[in-house]
N, C-alpha and C. Protein backbone atom coordinates (compact mmCIF):
# COMPACT_ATOMS: atom_id res chain seq x y z
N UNK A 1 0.85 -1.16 0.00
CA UNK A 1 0.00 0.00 0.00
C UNK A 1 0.90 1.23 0.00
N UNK A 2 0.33 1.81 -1.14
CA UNK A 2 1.58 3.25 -1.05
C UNK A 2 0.85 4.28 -1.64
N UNK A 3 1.59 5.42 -1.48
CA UNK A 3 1.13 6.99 -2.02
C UNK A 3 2.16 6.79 -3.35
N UNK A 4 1.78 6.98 -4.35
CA UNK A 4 2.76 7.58 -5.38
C UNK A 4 3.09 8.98 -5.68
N UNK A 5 4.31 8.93 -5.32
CA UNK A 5 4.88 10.51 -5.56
C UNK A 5 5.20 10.82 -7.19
N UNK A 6 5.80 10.00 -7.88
CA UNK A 6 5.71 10.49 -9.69
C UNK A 6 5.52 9.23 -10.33
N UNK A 7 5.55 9.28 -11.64
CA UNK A 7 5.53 8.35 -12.54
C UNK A 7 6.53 8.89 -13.93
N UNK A 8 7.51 7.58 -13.91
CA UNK A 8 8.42 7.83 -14.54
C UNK A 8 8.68 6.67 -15.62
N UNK A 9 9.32 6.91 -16.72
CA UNK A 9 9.11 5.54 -18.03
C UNK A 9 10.52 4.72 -17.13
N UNK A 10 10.29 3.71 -17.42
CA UNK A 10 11.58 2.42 -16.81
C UNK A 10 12.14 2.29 -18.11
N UNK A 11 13.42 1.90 -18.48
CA UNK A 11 14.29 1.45 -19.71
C UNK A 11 13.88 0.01 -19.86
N UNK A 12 13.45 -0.85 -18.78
CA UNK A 12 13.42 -2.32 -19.07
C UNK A 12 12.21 -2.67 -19.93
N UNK A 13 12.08 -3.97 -20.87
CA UNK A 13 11.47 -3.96 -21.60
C UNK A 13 10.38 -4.86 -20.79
N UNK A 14 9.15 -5.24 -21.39
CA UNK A 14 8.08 -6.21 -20.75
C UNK A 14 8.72 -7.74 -21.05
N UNK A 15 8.80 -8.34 -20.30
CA UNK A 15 8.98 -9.83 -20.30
C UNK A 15 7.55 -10.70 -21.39
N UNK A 16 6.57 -10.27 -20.64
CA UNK A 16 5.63 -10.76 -21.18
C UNK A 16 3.83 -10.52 -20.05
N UNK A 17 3.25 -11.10 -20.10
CA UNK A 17 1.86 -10.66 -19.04
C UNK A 17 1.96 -11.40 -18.43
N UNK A 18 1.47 -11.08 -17.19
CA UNK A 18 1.50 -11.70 -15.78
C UNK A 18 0.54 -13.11 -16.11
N UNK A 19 -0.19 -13.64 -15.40
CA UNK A 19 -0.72 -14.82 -15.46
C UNK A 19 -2.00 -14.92 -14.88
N UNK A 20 -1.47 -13.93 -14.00
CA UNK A 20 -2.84 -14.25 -12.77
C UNK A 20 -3.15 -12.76 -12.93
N UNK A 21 -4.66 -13.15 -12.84
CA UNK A 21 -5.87 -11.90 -13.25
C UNK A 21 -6.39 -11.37 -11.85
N UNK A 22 -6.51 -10.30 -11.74
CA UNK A 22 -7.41 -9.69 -10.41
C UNK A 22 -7.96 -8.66 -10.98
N UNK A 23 -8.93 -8.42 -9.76
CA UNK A 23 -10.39 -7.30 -9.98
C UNK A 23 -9.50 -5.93 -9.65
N UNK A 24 -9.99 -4.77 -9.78
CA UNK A 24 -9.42 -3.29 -9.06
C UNK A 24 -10.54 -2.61 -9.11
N UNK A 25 -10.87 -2.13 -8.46
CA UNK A 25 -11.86 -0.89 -7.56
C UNK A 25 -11.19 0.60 -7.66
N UNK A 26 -11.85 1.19 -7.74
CA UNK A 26 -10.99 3.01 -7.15
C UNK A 26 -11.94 3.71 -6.50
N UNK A 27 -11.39 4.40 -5.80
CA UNK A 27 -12.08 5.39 -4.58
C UNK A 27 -11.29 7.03 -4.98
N UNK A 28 -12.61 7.88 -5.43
CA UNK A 28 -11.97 9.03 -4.95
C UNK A 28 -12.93 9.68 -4.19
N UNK A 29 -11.87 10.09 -3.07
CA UNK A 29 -12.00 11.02 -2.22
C UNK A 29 -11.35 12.28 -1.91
N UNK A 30 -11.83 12.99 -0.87
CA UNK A 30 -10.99 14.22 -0.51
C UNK A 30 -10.39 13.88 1.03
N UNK A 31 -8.77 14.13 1.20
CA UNK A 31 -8.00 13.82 2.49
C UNK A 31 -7.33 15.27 2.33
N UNK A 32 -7.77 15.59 3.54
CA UNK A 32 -6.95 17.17 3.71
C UNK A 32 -7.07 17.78 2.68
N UNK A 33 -8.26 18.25 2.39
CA UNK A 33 -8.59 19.30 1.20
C UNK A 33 -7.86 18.94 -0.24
N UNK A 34 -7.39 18.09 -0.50
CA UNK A 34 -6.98 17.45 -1.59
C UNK A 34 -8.09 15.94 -2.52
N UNK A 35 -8.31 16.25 -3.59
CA UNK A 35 -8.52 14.95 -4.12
C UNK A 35 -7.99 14.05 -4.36
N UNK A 36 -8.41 12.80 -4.08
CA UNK A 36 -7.22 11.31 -4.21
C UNK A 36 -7.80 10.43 -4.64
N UNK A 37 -7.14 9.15 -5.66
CA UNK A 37 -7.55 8.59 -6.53
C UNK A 37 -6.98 7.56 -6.06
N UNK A 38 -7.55 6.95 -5.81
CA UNK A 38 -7.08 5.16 -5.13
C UNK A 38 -7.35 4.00 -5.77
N UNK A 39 -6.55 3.30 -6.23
CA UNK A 39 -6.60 2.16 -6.83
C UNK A 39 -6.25 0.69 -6.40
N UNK A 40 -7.72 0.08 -5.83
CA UNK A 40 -7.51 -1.16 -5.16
C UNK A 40 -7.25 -2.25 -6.03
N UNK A 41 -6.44 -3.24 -5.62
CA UNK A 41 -6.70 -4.50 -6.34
C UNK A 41 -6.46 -5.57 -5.09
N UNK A 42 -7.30 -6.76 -6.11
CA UNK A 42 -7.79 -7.67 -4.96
C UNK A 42 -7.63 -9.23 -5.62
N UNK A 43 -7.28 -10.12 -4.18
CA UNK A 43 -6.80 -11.24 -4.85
C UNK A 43 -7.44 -12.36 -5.88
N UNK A 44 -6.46 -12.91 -6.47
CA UNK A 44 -6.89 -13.67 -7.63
C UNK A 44 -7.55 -15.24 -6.55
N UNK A 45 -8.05 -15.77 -7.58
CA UNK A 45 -9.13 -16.58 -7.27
C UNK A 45 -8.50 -17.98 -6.73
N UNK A 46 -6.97 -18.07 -7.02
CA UNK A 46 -6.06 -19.03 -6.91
C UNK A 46 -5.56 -18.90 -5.20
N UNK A 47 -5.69 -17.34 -4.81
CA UNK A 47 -5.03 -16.95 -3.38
C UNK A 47 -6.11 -17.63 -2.57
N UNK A 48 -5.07 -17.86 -0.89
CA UNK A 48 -5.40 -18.53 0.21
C UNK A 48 -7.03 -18.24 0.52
N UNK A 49 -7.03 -16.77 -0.06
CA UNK A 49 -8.37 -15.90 0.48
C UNK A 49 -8.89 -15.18 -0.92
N UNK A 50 -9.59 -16.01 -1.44
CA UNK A 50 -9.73 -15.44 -2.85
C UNK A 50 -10.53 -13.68 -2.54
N UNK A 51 -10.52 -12.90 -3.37
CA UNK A 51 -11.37 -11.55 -3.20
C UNK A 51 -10.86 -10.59 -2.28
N UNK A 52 -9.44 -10.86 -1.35
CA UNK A 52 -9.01 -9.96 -0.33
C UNK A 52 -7.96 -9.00 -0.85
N UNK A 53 -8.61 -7.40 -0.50
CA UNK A 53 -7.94 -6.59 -0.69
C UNK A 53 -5.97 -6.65 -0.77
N UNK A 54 -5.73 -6.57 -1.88
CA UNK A 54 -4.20 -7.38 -1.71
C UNK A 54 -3.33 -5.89 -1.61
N UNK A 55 -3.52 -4.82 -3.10
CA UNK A 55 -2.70 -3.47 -3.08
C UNK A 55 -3.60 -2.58 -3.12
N UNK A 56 -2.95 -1.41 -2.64
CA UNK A 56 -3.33 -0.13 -2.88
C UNK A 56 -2.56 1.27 -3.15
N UNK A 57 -3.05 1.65 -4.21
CA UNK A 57 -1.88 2.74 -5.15
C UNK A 57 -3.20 4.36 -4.77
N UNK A 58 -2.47 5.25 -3.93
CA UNK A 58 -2.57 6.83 -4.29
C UNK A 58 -2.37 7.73 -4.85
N UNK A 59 -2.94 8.35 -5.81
CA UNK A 59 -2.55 9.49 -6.50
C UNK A 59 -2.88 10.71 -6.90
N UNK A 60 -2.66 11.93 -5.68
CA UNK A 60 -2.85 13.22 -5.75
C UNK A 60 -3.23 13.84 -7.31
N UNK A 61 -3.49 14.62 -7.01
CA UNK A 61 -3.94 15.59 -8.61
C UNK A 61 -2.50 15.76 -9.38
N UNK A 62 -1.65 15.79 -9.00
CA UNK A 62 -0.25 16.50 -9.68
C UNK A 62 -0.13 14.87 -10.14
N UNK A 63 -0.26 13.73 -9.40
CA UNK A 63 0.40 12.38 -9.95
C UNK A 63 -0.82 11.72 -11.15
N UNK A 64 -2.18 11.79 -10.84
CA UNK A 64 -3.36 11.74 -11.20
C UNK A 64 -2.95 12.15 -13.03
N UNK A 65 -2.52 13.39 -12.58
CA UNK A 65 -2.65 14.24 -14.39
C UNK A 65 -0.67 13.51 -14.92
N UNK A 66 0.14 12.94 -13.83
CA UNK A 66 1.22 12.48 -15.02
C UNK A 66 0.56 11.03 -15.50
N UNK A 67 -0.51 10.23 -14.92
CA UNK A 67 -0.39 8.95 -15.17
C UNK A 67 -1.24 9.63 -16.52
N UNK A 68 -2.30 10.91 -16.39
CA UNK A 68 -2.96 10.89 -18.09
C UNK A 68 -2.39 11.07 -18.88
N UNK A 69 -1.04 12.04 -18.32
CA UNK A 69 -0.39 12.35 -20.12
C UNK A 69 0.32 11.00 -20.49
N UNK A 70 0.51 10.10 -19.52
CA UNK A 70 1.37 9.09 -20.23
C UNK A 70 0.06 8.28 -20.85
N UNK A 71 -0.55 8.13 -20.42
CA UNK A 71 -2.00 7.48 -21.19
C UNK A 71 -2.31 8.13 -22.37
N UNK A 72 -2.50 9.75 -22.44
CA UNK A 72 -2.68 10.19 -23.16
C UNK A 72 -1.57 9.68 -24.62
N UNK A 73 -0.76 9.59 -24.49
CA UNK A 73 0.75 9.80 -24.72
C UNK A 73 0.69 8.24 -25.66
N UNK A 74 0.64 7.06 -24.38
CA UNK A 74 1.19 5.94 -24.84
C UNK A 74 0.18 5.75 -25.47
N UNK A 75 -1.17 5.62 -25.56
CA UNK A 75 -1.95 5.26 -25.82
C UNK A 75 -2.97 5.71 -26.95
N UNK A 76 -2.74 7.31 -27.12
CA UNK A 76 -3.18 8.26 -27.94
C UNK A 76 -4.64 8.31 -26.90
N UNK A 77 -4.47 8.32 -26.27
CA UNK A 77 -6.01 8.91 -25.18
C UNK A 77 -6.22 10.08 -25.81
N UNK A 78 -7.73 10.28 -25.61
CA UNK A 78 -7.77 12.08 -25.55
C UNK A 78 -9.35 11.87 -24.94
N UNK A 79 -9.87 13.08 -24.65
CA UNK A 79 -10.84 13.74 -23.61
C UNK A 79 -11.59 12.96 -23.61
N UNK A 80 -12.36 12.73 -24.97
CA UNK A 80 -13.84 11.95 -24.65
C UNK A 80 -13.61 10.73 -25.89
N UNK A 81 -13.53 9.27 -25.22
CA UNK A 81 -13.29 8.32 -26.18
C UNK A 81 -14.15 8.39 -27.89
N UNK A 82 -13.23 7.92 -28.53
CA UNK A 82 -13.86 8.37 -29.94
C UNK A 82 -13.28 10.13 -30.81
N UNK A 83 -12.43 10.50 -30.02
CA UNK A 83 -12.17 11.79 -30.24
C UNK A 83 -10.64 12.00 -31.15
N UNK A 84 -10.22 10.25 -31.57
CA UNK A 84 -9.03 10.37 -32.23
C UNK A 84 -8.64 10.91 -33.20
C-alpha cells in the first residue's frame, strides 16, 4: 500500500503478461482538502483468500494528471473516447 509521488518511463522492456488476473476498484475522495484517486486491487481466485484486498496505489492531482499524459501519450487517449 503506497502513495505515489511520480511516474516515470523504466528502460526495461516487458517480459511478457502476468498470469494471474485480479479485480481493481478506485475510490476518490478528498483527504486534507486534496482529491485522491485510489486504486484497489484484490486477490486472484487461486489466493489462500480469494477476493481480499491485496494493493493499494494513491494518486494526488499533480500524480493523477502524469499517469494521463502518459496514457494520453502511450496510448493516444484524448478527452472523450472516440475523439481520435
Amino acid at each position: 500500500m503506497a502513495r505515489v509521488m511520480f511516474i516515470e518511463k523504466d528502460d526495461h522492456e516487458l517480459r511478457g503478461l502476468h498470469k494471474t488476473e485480479v479485480s481493481c476498484k478506485y475510490i476518490v475522495s478528498e483527504y486534507d482538502g486534496h482529491k485522491v484517486l485510489q486504486l484497489n486491487s484484490y486477490g486472484s481466485m487461486d489466493r489462500q483468500i480469494p477476493g481480499k484486498l491485496s494493493q493499494t496505489f494513491q494518486f494526488d492531482e499533480t500524480v493523477a494528471r502524469q499517469l494521463w499524459d502518459l496514457l494520453e501519450r502511450e496510448f493516444a487517449f484524448s478527452a472523450k473516447p472516440g475523439n481520435e
